[in-house]
Protein backbone atom coordinates (compact mmCIF):
# COMPACT_ATOMS: atom_id res chain seq x y z
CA UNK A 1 3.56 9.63 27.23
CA UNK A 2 3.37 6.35 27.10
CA UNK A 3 1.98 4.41 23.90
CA UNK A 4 1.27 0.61 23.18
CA UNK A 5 0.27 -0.57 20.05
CA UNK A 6 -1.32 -3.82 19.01
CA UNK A 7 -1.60 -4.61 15.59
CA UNK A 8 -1.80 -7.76 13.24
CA UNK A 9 1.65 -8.17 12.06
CA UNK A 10 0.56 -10.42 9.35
CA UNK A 11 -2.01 -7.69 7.91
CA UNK A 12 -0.28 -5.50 5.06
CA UNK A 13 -2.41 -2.38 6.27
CA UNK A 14 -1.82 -2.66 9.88
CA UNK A 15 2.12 -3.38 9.18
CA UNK A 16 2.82 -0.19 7.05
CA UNK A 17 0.82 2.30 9.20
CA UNK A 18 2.71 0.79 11.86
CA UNK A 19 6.39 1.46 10.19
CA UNK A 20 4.92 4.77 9.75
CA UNK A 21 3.69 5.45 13.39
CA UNK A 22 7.35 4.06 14.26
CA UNK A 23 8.74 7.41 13.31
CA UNK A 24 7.09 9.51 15.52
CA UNK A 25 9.91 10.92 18.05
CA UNK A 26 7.78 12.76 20.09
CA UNK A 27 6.19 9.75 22.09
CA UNK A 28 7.60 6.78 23.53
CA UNK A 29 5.90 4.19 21.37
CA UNK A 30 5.62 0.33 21.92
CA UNK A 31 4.83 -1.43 18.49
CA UNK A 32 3.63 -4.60 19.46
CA UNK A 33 2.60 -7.89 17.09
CA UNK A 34 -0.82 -9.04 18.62
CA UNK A 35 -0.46 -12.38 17.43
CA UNK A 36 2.29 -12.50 20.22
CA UNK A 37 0.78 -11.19 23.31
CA UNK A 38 -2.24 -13.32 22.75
CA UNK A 39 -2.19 -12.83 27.08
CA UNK A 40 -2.70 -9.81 27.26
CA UNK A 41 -5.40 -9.76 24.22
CA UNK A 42 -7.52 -11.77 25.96
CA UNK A 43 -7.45 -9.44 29.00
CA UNK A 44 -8.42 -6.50 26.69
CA UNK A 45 -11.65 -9.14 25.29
CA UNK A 46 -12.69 -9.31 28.89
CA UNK A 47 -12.89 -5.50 28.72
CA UNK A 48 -14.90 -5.42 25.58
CA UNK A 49 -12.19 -4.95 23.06
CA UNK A 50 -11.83 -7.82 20.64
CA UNK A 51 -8.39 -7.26 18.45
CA UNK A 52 -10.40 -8.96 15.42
CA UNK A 53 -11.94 -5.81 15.38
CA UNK A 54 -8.79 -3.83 14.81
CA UNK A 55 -5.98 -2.45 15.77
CA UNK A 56 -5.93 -1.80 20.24
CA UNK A 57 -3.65 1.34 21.12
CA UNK A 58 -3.18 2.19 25.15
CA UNK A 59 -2.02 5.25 26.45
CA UNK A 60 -2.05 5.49 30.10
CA UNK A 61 -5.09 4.04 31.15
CA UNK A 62 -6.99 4.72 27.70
CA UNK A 63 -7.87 1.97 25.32
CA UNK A 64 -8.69 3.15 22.10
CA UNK A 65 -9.75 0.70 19.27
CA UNK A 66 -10.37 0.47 15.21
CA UNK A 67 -10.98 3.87 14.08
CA UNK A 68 -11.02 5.57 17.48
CA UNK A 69 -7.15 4.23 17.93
CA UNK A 70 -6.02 5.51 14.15
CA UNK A 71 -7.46 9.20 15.14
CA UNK A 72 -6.16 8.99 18.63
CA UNK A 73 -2.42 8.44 17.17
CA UNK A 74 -2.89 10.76 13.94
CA UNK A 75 -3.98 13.81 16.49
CA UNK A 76 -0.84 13.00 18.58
CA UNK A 77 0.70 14.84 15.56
CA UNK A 78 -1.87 16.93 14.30
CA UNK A 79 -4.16 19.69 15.83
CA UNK A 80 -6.66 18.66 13.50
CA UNK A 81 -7.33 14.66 12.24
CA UNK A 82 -8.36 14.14 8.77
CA UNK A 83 -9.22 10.92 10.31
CA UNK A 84 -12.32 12.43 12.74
CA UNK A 85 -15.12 12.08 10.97
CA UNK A 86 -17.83 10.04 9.97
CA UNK A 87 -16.93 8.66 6.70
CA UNK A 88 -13.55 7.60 7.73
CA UNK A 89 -15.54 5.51 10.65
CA UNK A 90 -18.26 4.40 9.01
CA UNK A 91 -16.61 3.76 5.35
CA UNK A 92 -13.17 3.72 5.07
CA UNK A 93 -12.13 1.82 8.11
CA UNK A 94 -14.82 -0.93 7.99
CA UNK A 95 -13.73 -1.34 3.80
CA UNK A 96 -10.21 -1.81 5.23
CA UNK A 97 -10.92 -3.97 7.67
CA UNK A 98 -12.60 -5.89 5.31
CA UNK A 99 -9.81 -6.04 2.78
CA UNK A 100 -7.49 -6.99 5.68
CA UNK A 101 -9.78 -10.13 5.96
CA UNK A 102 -9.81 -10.81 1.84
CA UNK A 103 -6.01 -10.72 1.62
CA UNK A 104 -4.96 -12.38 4.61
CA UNK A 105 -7.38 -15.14 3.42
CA UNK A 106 -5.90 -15.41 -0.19
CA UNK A 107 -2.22 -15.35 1.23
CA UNK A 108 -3.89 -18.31 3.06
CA UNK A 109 -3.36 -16.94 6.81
CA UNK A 110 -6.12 -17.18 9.81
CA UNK A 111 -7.68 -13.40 10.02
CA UNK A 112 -8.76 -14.24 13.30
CA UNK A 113 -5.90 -13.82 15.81
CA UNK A 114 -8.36 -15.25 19.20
């Protein structure tokens, strides 16, 4: 299987869960910094995914974004995600997000990457 990954390198969050997602061995996995393939971002916005709104995984001919993409790659390794559920989706990945957009801010980077 097949797995890209695009992710805002300049984001703290996104570039440790990334490092961590690195060391899976089981998958062929393509790490990618967004802010360099703005390309092929801009073909994923004409399909309704915006990577503003978080990290964009693909697998085959799956697009999976934000929340959806974390417990997508978390069950690759797991039979069970700690991730599915409603307050990770509705809570804790919309608080990160938002924190992504603080710090990035304060460290005086653009949080937008289109």
């Amino acid at each position: 299987m097949n797995i890209d990954i695009y992710y805002d390198k300049e984001c703290p969050f996104c570039n440790q869960y990334a490092k961590l997602i690195a060391l899976k061995k089981d998958h062929s996995i393509n790490i990618k910094n967004a802010r360099e393939h703005l390309e092929i971002l801009m073909e994923f916005k004409t399909k309704g995914f915006d990577i503003n709104n978080g990290v964009i995984v693909v697998c085959n001919d799956n697009i999976y974004q934000g929340s959806d993409a974390i417990i997508f790659l978390d069950k690759l390794d797991k039979k069970s995600s700690i991730y599915d559920n409603w307050f990770f989706k509705k809570v804790c990945y919309p608080a990160i997000k938002f924190t992504r957009f603080i710090l990035l801010k304060i460290f005086g980077r653009n949080p937008n990457i289109l």
